[in-house]
Protein backbone atom coordinates (compact mmCIF):
# COMPACT_ATOMS: atom_id res chain seq x y z
CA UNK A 1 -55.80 148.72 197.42
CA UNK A 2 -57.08 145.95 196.13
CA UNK A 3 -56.33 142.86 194.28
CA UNK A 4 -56.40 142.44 191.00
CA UNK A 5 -55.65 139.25 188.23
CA UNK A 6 -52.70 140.29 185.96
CA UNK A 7 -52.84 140.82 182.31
CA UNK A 8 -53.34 138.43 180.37
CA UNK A 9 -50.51 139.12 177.35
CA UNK A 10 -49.15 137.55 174.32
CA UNK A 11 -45.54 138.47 173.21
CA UNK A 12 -44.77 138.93 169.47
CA UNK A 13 -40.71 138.72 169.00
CA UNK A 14 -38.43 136.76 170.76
CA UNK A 15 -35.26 137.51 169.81
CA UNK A 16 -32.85 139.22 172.15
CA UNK A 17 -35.31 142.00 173.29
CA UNK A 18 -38.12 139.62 173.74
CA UNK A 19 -36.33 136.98 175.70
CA UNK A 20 -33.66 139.01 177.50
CA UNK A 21 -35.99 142.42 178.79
CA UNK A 22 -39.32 141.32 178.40
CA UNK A 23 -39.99 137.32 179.06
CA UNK A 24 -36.96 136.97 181.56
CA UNK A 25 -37.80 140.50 183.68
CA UNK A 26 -41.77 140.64 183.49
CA UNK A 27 -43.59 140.41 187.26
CA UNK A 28 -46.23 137.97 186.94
CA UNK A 29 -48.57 139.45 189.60
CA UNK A 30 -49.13 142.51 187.16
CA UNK A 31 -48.64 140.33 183.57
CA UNK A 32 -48.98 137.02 182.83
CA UNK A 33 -48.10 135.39 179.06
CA UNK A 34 -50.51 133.46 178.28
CA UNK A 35 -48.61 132.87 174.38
CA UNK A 36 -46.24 133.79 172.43
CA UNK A 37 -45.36 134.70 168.64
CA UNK A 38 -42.26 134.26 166.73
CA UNK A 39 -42.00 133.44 162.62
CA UNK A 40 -38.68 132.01 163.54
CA UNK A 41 -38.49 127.92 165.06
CA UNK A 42 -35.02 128.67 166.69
CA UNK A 43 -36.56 131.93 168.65
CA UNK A 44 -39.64 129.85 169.61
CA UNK A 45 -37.62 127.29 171.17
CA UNK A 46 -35.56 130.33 172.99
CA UNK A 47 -39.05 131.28 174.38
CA UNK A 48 -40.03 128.46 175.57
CA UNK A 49 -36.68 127.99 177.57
CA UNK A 50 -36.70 131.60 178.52
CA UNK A 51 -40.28 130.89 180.20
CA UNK A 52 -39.13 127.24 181.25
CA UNK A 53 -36.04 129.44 183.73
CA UNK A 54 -38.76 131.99 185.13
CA UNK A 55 -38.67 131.50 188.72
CA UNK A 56 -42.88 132.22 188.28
CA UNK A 57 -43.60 129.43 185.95
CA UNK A 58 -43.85 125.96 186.57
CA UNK A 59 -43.33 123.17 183.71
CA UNK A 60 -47.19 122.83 183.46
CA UNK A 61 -47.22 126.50 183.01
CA UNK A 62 -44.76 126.49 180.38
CA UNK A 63 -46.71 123.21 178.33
CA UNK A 64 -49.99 125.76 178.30
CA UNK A 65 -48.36 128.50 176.57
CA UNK A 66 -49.54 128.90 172.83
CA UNK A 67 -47.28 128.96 170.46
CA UNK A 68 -49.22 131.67 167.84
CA UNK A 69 -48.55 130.46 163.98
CA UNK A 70 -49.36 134.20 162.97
CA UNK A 71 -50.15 137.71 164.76
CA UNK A 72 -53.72 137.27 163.56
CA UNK A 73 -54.28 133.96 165.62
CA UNK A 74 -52.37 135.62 168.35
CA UNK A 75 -55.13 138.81 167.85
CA UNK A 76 -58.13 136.49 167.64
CA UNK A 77 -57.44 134.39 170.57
CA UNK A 78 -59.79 136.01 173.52
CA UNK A 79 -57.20 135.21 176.45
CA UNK A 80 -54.92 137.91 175.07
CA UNK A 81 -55.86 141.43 176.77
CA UNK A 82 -52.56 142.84 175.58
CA UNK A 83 -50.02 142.48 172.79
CA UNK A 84 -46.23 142.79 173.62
CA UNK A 85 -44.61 144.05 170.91
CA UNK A 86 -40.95 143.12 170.79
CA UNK A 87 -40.14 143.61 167.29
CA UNK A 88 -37.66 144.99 165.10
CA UNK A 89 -38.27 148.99 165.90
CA UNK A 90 -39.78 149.78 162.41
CA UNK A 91 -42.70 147.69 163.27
CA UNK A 92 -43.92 148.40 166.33
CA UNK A 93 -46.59 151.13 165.17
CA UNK A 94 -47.72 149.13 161.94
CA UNK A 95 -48.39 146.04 164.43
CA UNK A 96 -49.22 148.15 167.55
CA UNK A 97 -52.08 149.53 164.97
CA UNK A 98 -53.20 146.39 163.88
CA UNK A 99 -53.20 145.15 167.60
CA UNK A 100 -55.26 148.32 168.69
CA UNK A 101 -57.72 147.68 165.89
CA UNK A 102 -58.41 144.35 166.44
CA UNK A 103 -58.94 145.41 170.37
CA UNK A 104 -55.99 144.75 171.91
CA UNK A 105 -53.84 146.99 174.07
CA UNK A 106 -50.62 147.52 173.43
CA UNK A 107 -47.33 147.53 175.09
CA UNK A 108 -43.89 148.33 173.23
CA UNK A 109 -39.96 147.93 174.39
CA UNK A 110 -37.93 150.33 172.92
C-alpha cells in the first residue's frame, strides 16, 4: 500500500449535519477541508469552532480555512477536489450536479 495526500474538500452546510457528522468525525489522513460554505454568519462561526476542537487541526490550520461567500467561489477555487454536501436533503442532487459539472466530486450525508 502506499501513501497517499488526502482529499482536498470543501464543505457546503454547517448546520447540525455539517458540524456534528461530517466536520467533527472526518479522518484527516483520507480528507482534509481546505474551506467551508455556509449562507448563514451564526453556522460559519459554528464551523470554525467545530474545526478549532478537531484534535487534527491546529489554530494555524483553522486561520487558513476559506470561508466561501457562495458555492460558485467554493467550485472555482482549484484546492477543492471534492464538494461535501451537507445540505438540507432536497438539495443535494441540484448542488451535487452543479458540483459534478463544474468538475468536482461529490460526497453527500444522508
Amino acid at each position: 500500500m502506499t501513501n497517499k495526500d488526502p482529499v482536498r474538500a470543501a464543505i457546503i452546510g454547517t448546520g447540525d449535519e455539517g458540524c456534528q457528522a461530517m466536520i467533527r468525525s472526518h479522518n484527516r489522513e483520507y480528507l482534509d477541508f481546505v474551506g467551508y460554505c455556509d449562507i448563514r454568519p451564526s453556522q460559519q462561526e459554528r464551523a470554525v469552532k467545530e474545526f478549532s476542537n478537531h484534535a487534527d487541526y491546529s489554530s494555524s490550520d483553522v486561520k487558513k480555512l476559506k470561508k466561501y461567500a457562495t458555492k460558485d467561489e467554493m467550485y472555482a477555487d482549484p484546492d477543492v477536489e471534492v464538494v461535501v454536501i451537507a445540505l438540507p436533503l432536497w438539495l443535494h442532487a441540484p448542488v451535487a450536479i452543479e458540483a459534478m459539472n463544474k468538475g468536482k466530486h461529490v460526497f453527500t450525508e444522508s
